[in-house]
Protein backbone atom coordinates (compact mmCIF):
# COMPACT_ATOMS: atom_id res chain seq x y z
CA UNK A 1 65.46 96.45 13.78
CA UNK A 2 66.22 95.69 17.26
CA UNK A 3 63.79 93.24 19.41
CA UNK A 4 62.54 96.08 20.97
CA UNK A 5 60.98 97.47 17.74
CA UNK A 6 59.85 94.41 16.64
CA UNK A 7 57.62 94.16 19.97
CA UNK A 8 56.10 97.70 19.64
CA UNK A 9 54.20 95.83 16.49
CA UNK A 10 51.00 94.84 17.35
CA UNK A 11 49.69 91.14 16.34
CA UNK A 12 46.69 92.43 15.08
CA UNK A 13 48.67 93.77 11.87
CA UNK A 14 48.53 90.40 11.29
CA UNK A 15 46.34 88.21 13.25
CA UNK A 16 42.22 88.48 13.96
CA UNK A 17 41.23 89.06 17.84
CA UNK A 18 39.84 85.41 17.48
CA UNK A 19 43.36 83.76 16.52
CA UNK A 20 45.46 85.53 18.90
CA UNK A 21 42.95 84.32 21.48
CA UNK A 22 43.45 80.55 20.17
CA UNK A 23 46.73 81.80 20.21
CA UNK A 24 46.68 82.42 24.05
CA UNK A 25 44.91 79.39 24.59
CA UNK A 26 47.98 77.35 22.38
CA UNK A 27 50.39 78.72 24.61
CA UNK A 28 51.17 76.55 27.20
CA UNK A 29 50.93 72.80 24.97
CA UNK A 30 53.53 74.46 22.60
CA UNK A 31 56.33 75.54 24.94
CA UNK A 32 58.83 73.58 26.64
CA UNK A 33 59.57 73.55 30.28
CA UNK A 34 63.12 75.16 30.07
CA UNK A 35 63.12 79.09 29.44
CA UNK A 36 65.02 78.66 26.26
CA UNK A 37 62.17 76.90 25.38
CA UNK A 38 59.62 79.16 26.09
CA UNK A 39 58.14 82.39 24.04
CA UNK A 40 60.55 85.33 25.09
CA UNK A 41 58.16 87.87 23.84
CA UNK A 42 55.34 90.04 25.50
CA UNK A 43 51.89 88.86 24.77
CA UNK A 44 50.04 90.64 22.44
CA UNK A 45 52.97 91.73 20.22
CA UNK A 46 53.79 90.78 16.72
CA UNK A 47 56.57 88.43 17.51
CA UNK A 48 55.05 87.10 20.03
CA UNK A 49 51.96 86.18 17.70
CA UNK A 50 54.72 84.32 15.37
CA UNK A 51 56.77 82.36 17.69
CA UNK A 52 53.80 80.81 18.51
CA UNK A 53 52.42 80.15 15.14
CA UNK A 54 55.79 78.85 14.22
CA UNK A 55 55.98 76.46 17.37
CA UNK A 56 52.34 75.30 16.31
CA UNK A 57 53.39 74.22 12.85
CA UNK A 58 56.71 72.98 13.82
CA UNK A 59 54.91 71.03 16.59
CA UNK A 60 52.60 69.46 13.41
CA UNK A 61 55.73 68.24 11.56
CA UNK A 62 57.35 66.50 14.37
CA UNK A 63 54.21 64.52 14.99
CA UNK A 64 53.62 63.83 11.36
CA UNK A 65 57.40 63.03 10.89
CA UNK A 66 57.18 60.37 14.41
């Protein structure tokens, strides 16, 4: 599947209205400044949903690992 599938996937297969708004709110403290950095996805997708939750946790591990 092409990314362009994979963003016609909503996050709420996955995700409650309530964490894809804490989701929203996550946004900007877990992306960089660079555009590589940043989410590349549409908001509200699936993908989008899981880049961040991915960037959350990975964001965890550095800290604990520091």
């Amino acid at each position: 599947m092409s990314n362009a599938h994979w963003c016609q996937l909503s996050a709420q297969l996955t995700f409650w209205l309530e964490q894809q708004q804490c989701l929203s709110g996550i946004q900007s403290s877990v992306e960089g400044d660079t555009k590589k950095l940043q989410n590349p996805y549409p908001r509200g997708c699936l993908p989008w949903a899981t880049w961040l939750d991915n960037a959350r946790v990975w964001w965890m591990v550095w800290l604990y690992l520091w």
